[in-house]
PDB file of N, CA and C in Angstrom:
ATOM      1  N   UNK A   1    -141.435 129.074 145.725  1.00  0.00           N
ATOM      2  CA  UNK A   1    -142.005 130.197 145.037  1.00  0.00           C
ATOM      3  C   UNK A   1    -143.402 129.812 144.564  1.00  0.00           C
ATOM      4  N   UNK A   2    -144.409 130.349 144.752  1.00  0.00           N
ATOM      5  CA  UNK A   2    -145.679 130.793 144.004  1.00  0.00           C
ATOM      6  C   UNK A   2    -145.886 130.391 142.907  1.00  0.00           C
ATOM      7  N   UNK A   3    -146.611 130.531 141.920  1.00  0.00           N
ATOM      8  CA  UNK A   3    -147.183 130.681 140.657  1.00  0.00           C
ATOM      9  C   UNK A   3    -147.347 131.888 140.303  1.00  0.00           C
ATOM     10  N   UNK A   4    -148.493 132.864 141.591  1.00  0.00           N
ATOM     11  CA  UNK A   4    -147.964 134.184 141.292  1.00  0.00           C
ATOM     12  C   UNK A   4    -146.588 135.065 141.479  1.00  0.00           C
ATOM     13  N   UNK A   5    -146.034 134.751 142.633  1.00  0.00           N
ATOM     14  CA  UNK A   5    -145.044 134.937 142.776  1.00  0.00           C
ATOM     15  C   UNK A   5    -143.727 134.860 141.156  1.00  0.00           C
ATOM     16  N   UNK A   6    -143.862 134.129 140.337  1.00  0.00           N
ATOM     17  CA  UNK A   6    -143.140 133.421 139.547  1.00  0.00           C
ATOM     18  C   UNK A   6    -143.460 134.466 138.202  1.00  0.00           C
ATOM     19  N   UNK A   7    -145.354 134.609 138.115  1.00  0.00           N
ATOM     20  CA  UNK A   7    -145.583 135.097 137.272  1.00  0.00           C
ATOM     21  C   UNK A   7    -145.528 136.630 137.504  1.00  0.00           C
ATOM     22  N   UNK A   8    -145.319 137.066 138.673  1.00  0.00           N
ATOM     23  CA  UNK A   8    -144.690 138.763 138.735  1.00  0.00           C
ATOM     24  C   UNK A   8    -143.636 138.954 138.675  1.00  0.00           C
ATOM     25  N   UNK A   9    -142.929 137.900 139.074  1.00  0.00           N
ATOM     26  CA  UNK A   9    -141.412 138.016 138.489  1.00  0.00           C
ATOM     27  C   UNK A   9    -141.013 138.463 137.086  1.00  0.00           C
ATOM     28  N   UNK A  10    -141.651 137.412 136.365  1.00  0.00           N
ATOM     29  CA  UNK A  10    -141.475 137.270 134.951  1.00  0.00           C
ATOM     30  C   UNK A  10    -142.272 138.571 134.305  1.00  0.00           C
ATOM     31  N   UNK A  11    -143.497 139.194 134.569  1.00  0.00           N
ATOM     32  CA  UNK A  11    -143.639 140.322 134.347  1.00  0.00           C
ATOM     33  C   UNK A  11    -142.886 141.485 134.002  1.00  0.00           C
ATOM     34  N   UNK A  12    -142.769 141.710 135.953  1.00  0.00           N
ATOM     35  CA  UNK A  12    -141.360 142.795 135.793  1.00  0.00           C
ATOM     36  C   UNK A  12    -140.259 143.004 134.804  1.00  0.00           C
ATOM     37  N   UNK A  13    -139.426 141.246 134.700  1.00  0.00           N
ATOM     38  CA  UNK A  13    -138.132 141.600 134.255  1.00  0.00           C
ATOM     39  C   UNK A  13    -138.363 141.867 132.783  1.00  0.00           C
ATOM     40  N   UNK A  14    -139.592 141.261 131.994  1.00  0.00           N
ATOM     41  CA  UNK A  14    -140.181 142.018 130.781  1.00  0.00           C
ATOM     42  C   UNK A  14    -140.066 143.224 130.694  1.00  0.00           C
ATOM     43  N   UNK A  15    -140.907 143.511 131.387  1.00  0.00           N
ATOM     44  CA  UNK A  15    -141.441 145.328 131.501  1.00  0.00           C
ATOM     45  C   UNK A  15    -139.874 145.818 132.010  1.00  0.00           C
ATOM     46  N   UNK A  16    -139.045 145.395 132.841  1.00  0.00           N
ATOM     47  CA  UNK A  16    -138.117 146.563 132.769  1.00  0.00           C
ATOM     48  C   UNK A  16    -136.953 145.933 131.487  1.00  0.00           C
ATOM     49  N   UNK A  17    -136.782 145.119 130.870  1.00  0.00           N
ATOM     50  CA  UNK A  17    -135.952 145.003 129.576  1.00  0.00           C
ATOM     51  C   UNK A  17    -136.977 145.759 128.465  1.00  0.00           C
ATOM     52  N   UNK A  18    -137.542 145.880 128.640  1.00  0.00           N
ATOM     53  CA  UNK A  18    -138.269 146.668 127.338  1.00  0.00           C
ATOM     54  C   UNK A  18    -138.863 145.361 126.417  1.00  0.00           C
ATOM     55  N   UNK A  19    -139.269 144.501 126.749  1.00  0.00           N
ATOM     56  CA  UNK A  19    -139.253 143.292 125.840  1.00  0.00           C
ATOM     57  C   UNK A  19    -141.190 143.724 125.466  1.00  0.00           C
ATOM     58  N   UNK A  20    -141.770 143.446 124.691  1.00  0.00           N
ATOM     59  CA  UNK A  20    -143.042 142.912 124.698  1.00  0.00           C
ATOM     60  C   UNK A  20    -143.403 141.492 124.696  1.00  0.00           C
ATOM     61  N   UNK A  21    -144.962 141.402 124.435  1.00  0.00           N
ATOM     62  CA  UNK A  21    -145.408 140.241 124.769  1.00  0.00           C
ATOM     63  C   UNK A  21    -145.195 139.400 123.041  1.00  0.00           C
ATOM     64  N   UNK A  22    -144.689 139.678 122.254  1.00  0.00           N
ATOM     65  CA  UNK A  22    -144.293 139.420 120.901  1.00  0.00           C
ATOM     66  C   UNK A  22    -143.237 138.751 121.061  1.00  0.00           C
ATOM     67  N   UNK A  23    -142.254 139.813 121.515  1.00  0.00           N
ATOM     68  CA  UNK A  23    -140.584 139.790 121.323  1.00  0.00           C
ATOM     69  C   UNK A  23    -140.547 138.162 122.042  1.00  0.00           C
ATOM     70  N   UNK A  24    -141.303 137.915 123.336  1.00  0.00           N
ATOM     71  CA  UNK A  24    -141.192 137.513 124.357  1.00  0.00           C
ATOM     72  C   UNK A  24    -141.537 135.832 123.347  1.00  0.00           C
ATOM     73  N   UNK A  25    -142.767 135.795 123.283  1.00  0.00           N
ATOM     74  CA  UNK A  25    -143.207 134.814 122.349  1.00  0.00           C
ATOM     75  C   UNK A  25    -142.738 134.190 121.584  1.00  0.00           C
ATOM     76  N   UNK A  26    -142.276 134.805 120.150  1.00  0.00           N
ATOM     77  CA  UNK A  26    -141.247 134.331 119.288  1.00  0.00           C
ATOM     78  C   UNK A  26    -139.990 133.533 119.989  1.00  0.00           C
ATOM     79  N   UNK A  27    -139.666 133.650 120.970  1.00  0.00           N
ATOM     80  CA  UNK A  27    -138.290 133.082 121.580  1.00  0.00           C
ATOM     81  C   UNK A  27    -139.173 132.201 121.970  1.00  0.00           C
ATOM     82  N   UNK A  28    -140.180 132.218 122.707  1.00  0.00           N
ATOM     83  CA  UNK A  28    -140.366 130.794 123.651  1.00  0.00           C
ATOM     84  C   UNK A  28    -140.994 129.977 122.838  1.00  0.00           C
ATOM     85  N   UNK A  29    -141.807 130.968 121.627  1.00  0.00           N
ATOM     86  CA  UNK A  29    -142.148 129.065 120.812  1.00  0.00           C
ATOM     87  C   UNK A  29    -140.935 128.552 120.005  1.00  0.00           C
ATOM     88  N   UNK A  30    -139.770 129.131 119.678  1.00  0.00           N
ATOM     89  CA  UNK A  30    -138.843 129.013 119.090  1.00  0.00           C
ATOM     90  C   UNK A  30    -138.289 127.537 120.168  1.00  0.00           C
ATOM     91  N   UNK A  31    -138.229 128.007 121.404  1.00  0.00           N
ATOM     92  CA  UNK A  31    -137.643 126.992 122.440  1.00  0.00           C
ATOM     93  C   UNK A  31    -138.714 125.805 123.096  1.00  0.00           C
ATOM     94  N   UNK A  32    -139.840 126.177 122.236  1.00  0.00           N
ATOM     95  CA  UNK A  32    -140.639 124.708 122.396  1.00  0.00           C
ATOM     96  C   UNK A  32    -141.753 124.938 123.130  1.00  0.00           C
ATOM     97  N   UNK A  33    -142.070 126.076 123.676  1.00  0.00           N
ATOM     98  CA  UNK A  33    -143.181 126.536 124.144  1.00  0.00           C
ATOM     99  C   UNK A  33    -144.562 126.224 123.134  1.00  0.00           C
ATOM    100  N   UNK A  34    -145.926 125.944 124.052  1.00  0.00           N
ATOM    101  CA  UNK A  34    -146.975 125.848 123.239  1.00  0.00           C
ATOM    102  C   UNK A  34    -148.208 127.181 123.235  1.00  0.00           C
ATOM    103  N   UNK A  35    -147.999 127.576 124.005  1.00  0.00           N
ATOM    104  CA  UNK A  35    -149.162 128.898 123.976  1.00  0.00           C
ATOM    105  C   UNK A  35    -148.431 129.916 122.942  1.00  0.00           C
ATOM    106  N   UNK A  36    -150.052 130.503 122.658  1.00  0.00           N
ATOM    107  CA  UNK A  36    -150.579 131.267 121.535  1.00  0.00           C
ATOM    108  C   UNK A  36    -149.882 132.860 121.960  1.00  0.00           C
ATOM    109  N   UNK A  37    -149.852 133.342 121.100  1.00  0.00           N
ATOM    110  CA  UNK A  37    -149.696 135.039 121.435  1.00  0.00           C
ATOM    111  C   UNK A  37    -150.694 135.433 122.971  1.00  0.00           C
ATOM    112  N   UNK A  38    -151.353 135.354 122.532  1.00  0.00           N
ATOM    113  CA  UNK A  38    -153.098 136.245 123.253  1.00  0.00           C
ATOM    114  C   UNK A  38    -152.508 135.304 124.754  1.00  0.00           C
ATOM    115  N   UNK A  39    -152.521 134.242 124.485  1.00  0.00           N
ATOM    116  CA  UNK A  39    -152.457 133.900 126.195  1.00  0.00           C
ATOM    117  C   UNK A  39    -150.142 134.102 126.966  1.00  0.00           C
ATOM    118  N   UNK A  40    -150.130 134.201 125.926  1.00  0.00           N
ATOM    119  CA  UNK A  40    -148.875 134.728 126.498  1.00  0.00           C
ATOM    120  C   UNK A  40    -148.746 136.149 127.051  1.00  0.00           C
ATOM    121  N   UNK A  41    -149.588 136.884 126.389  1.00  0.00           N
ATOM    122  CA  UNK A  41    -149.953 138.529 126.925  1.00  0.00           C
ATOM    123  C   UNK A  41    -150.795 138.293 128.095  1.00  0.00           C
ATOM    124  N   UNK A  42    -151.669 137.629 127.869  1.00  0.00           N
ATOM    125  CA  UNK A  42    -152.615 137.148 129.576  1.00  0.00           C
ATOM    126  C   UNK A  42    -151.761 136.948 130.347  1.00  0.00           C
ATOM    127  N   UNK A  43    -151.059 136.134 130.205  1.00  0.00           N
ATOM    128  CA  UNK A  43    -150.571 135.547 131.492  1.00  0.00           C
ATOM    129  C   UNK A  43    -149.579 136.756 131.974  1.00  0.00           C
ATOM    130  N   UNK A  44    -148.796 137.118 131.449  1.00  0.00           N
ATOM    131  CA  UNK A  44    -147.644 138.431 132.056  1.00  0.00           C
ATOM    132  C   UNK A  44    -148.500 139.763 132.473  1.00  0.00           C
ATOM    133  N   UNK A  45    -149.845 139.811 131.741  1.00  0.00           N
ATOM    134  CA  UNK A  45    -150.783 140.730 132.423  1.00  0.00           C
ATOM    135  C   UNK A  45    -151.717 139.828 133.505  1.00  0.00           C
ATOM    136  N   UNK A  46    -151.396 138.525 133.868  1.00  0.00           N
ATOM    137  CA  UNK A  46    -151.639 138.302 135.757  1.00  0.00           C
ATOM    138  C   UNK A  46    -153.155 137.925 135.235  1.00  0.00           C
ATOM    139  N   UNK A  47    -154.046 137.465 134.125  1.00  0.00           N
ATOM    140  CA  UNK A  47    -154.810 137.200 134.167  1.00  0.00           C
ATOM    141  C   UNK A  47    -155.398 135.344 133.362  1.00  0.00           C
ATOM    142  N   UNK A  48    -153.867 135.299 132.930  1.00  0.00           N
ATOM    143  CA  UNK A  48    -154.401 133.681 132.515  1.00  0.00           C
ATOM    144  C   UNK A  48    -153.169 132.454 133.607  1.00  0.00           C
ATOM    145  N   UNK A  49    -153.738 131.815 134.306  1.00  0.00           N
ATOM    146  CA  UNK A  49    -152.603 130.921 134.585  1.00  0.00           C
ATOM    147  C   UNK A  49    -152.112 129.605 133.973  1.00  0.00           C
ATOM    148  N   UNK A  50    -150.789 129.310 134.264  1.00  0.00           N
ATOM    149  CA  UNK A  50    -150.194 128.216 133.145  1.00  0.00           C
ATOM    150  C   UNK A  50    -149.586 126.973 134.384  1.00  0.00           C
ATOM    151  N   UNK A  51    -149.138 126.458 133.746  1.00  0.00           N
ATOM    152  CA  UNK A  51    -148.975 124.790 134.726  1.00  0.00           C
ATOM    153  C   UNK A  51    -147.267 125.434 134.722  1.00  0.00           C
ATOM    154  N   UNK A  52    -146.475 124.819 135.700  1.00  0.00           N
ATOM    155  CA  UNK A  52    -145.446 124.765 136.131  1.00  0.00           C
ATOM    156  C   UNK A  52    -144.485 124.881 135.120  1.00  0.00           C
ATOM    157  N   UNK A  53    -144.567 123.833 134.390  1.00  0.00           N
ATOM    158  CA  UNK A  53    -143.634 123.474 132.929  1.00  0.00           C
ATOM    159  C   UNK A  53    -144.026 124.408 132.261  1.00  0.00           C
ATOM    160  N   UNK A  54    -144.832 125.121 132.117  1.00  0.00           N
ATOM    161  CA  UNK A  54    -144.943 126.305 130.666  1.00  0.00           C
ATOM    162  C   UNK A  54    -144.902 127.612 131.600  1.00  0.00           C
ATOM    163  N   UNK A  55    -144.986 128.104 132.843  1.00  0.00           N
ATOM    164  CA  UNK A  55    -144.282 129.212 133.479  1.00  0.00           C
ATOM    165  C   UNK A  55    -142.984 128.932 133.294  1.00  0.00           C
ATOM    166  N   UNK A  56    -142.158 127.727 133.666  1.00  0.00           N
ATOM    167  CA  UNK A  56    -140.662 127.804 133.532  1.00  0.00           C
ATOM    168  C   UNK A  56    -140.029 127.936 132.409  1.00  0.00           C
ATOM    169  N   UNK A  57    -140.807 127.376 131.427  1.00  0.00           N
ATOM    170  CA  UNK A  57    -140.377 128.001 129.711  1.00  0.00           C
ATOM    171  C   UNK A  57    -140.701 129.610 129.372  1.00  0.00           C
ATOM    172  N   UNK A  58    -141.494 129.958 129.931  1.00  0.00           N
ATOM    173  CA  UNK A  58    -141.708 131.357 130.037  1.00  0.00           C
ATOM    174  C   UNK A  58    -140.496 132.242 130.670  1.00  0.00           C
ATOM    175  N   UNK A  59    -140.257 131.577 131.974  1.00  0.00           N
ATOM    176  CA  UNK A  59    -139.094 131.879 132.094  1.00  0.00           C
ATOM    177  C   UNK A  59    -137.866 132.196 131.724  1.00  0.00           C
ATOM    178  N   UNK A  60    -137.430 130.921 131.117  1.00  0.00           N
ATOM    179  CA  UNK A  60    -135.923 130.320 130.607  1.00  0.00           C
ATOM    180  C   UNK A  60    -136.055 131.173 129.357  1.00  0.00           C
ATOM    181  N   UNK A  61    -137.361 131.418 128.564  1.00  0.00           N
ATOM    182  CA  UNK A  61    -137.168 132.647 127.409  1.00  0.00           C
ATOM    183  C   UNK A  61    -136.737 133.915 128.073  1.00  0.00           C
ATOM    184  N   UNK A  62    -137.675 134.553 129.168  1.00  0.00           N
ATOM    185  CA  UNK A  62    -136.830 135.838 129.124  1.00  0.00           C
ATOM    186  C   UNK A  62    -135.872 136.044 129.320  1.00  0.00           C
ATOM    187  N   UNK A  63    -135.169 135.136 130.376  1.00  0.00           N
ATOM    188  CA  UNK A  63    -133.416 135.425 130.725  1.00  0.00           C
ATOM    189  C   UNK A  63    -132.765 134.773 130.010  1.00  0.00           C
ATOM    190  N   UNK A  64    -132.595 133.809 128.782  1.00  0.00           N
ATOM    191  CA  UNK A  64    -132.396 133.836 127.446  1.00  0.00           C
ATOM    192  C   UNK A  64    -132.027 135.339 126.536  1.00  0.00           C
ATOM    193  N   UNK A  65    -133.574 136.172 126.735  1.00  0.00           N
ATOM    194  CA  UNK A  65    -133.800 137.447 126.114  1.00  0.00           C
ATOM    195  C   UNK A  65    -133.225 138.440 126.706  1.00  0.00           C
ATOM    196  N   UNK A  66    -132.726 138.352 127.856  1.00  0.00           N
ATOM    197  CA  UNK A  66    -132.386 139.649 128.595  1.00  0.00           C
ATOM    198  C   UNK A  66    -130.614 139.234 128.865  1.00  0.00           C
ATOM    199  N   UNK A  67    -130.089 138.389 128.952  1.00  0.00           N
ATOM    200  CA  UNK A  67    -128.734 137.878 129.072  1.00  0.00           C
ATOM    201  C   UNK A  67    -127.913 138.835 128.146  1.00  0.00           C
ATOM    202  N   UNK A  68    -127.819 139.338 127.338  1.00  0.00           N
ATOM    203  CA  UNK A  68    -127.073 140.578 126.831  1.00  0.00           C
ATOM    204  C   UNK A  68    -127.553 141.755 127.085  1.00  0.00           C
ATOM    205  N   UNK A  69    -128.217 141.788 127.622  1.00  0.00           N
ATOM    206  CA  UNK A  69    -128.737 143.184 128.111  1.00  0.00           C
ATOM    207  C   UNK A  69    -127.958 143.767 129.122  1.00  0.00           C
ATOM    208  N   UNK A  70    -127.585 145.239 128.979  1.00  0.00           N
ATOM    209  CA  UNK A  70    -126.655 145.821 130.311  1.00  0.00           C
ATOM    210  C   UNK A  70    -127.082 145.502 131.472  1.00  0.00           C
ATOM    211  N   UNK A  71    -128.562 146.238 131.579  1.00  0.00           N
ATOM    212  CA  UNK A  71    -129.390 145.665 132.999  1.00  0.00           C
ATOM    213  C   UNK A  71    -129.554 144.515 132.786  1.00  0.00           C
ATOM    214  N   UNK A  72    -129.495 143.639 133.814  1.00  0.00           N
ATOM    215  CA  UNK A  72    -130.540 141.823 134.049  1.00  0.00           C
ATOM    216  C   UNK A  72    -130.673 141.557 134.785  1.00  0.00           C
ATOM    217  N   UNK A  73    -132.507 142.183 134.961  1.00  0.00           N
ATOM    218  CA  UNK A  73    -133.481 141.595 135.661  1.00  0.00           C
ATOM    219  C   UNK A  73    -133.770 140.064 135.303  1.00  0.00           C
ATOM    220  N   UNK A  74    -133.809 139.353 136.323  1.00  0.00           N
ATOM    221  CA  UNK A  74    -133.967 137.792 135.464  1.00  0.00           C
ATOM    222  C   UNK A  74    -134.749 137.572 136.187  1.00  0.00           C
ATOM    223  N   UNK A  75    -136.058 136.698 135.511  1.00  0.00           N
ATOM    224  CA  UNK A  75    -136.992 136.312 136.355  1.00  0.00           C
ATOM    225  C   UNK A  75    -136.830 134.836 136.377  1.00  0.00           C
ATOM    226  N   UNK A  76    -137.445 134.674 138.105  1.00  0.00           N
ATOM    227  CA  UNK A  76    -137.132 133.805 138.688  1.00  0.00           C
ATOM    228  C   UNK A  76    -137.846 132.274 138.176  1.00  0.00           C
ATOM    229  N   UNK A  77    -137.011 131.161 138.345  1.00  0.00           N
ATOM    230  CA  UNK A  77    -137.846 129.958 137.726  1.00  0.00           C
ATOM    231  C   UNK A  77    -137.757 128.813 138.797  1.00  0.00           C
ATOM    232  N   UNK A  78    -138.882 127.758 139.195  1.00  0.00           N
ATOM    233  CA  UNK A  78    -138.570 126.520 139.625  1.00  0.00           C
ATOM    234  C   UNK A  78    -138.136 126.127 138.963  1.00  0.00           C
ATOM    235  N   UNK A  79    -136.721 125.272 139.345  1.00  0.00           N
ATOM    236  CA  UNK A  79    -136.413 124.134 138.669  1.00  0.00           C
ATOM    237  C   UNK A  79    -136.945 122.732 138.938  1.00  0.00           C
ATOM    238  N   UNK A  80    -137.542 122.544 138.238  1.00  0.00           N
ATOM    239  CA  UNK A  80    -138.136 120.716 138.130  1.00  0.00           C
ATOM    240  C   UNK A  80    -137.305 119.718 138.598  1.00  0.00           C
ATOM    241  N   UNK A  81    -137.652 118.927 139.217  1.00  0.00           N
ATOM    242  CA  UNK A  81    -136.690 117.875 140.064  1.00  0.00           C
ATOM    243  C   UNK A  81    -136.737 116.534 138.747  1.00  0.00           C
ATOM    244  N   UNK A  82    -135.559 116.354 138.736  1.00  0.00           N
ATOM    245  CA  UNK A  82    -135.042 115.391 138.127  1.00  0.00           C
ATOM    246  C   UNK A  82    -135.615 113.691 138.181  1.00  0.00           C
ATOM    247  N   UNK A  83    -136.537 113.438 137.358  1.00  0.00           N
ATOM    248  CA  UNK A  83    -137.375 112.038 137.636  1.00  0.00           C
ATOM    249  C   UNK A  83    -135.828 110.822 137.454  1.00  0.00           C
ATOM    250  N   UNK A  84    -136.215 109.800 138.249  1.00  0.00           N
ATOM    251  CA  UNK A  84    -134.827 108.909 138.085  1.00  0.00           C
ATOM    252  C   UNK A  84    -135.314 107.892 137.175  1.00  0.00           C
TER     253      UNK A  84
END
């Protein structure tokens, strides 16, 4: 998968849970994420890009956020290969 690819994923399944770029935030710095509000709204509006490890935390928040939800759209994540 892409970067963009990854980051339209994660878009979508926002935009169709109804989540904002707030709702979205609060969970991922909660789970250890380091970006700011402003670039967390960039990036799901396709205009700031992030390194691998902070798209996949981006990730792992929304389908976190959307996992009780009737609909679940889950956006898609690399998983990181396991260093030995």
């Amino acid at each position: 998968m892409t970067a963009y690819t990854q980051q339209r994923s994660t878009h979508l399944a926002v935009h169709h849970a109804g989540l904002t770029s707030a709702d979205l935030w609060v969970h991922y710095y909660a789970i250890g994420g380091q970006l700011e509000l402003f670039e967390m709204d960039a990036y799901l509006h396709g205009v700031y890009e992030l390194s691998q490890s902070e798209r996949n935390t981006v990730a792992m928040a929304v389908n976190e956020l959307i996992d009780e939800l009737p609909q679940r759209p889950r956006a898609e994540f690399v998983r990181l290969p396991l260093l030995d």
